[in-house]
Protein backbone atom coordinates (compact mmCIF):
# COMPACT_ATOMS: atom_id res chain seq x y z
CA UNK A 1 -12.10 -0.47 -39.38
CA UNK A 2 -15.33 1.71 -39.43
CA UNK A 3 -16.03 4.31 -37.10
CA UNK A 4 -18.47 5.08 -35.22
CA UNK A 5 -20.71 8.14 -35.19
CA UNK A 6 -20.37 10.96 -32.73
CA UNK A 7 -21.35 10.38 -28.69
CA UNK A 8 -23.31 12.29 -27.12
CA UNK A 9 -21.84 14.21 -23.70
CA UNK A 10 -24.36 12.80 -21.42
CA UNK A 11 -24.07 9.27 -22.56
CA UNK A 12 -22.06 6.65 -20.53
CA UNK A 13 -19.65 6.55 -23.49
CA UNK A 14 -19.54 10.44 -23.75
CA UNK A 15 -18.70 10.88 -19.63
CA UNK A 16 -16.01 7.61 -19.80
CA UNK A 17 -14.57 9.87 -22.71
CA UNK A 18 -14.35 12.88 -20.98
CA UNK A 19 -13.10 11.43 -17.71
CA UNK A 20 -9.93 9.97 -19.77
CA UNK A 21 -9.61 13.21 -21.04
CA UNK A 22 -9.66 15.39 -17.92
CA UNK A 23 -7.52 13.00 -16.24
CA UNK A 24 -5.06 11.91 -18.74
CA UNK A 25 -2.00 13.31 -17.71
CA UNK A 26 -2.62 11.61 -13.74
CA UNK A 27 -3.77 8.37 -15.60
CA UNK A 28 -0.39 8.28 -17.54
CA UNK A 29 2.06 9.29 -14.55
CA UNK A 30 2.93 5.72 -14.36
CA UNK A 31 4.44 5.51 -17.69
CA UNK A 32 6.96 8.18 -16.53
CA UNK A 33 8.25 6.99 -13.01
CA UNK A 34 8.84 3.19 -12.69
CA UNK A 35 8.17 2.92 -8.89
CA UNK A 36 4.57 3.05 -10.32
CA UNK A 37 2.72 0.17 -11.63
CA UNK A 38 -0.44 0.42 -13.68
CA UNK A 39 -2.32 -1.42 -11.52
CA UNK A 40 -2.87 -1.72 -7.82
CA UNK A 41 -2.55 -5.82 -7.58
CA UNK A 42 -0.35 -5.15 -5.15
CA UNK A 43 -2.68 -3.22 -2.55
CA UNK A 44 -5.21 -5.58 -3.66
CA UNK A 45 -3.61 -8.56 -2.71
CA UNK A 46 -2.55 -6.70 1.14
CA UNK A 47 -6.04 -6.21 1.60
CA UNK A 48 -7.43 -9.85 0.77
CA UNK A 49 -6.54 -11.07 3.99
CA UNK A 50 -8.38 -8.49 5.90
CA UNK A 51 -11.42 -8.68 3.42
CA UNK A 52 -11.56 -12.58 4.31
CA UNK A 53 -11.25 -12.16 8.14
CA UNK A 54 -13.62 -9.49 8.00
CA UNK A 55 -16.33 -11.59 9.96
CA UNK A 56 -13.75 -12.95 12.08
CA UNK A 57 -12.41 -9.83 12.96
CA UNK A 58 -15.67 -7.70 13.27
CA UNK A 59 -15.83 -7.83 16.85
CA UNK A 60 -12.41 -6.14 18.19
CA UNK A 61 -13.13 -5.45 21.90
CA UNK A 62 -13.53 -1.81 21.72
CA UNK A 63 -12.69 0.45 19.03
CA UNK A 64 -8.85 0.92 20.25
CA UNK A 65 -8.55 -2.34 19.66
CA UNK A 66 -10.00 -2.74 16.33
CA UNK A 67 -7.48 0.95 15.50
CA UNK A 68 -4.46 -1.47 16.91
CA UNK A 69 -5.25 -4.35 14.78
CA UNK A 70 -5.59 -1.70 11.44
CA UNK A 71 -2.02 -0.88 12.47
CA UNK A 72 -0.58 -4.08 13.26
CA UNK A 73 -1.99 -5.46 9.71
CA UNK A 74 -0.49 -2.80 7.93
CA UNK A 75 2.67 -3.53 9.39
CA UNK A 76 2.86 -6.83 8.41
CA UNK A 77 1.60 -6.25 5.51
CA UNK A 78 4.23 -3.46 4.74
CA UNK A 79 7.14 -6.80 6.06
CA UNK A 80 5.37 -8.83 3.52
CA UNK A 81 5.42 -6.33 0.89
CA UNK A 82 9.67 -6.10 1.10
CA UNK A 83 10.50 -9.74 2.29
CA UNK A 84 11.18 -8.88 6.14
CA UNK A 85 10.35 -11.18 8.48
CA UNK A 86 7.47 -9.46 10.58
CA UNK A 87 9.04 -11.27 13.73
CA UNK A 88 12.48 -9.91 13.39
CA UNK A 89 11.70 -6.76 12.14
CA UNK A 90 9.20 -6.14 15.14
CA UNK A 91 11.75 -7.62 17.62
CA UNK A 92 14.19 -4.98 16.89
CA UNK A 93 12.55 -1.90 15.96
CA UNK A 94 11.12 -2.08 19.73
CA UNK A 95 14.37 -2.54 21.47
CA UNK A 96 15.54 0.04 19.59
CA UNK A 97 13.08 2.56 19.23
CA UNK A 98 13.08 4.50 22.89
CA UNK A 99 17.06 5.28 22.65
CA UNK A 100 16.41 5.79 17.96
CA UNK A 101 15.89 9.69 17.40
CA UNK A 102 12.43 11.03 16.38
CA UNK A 103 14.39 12.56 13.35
CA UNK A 104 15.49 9.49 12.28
CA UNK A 105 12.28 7.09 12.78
CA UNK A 106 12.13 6.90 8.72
CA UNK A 107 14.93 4.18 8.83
CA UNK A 108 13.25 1.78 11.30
CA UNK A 109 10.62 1.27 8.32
CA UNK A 110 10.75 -2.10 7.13
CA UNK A 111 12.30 -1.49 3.68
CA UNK A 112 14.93 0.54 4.76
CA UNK A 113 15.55 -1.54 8.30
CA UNK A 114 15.83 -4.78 5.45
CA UNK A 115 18.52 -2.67 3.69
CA UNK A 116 20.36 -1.83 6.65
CA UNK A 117 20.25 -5.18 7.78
CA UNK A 118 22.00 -6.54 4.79
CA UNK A 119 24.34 -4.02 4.22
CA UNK A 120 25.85 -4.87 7.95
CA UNK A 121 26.03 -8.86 7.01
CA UNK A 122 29.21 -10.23 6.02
């Protein structure tokens, strides 16, 4: 293999050099805790239907509306993400949620509702 001479600072390969060595330990955290993926296909993929309805979707009603769609997409998005039906999920949490204690809210989250739904099956 032959190598290359030195690069400068300044030059695009210089900075894209330095960056990956300023920010190696953060780009390498995924290596060390495998709830981390080295890519973010996932978020990507949430987003595409947004990014296609975008025209569709520009004109909300008012800006409380287009902050209540943001939420309900992200919702559905987070069902999607651990296999819970949106429908189910949504149907429960709000019978539930005005008796559920504010300490507790974290378990009406769709992945751990989907795990408390399956441990209580037969």
């Amino acid at each position: 293999m032959q190598q290359a001479g030195p690069v400068l600072p300044r030059s695009a390969m210089g900075q894209a050099i330095g960056y990956v060595l300023n920010q190696c330990d953060a780009l390498c955290v995924y290596s060390t805790d495998r709830e981390l993926s080295i890519d973010n296909n996932v978020s990507e993929n949430a987003l595409r239907r947004v990014a296609i309805g975008r025209k569709n979707w520009l004109f909300c009603g008012s800006d409380g509306g287009g902050r209540t769609a943001t939420v309900l997409f992200s919702m559905m998005a987070t069902c999607e993400r651990h296999k819970v039906d949106p429908l189910a999920w949504l149907r429960d949490v709000l019978t539930r949620l005005a008796a559920h204690p504010m300490s507790r809210l974290d378990e009406l989250l769709p992945e751990r509702w989907a795990l408390a739904a399956t441990a209580t099956r037969p």
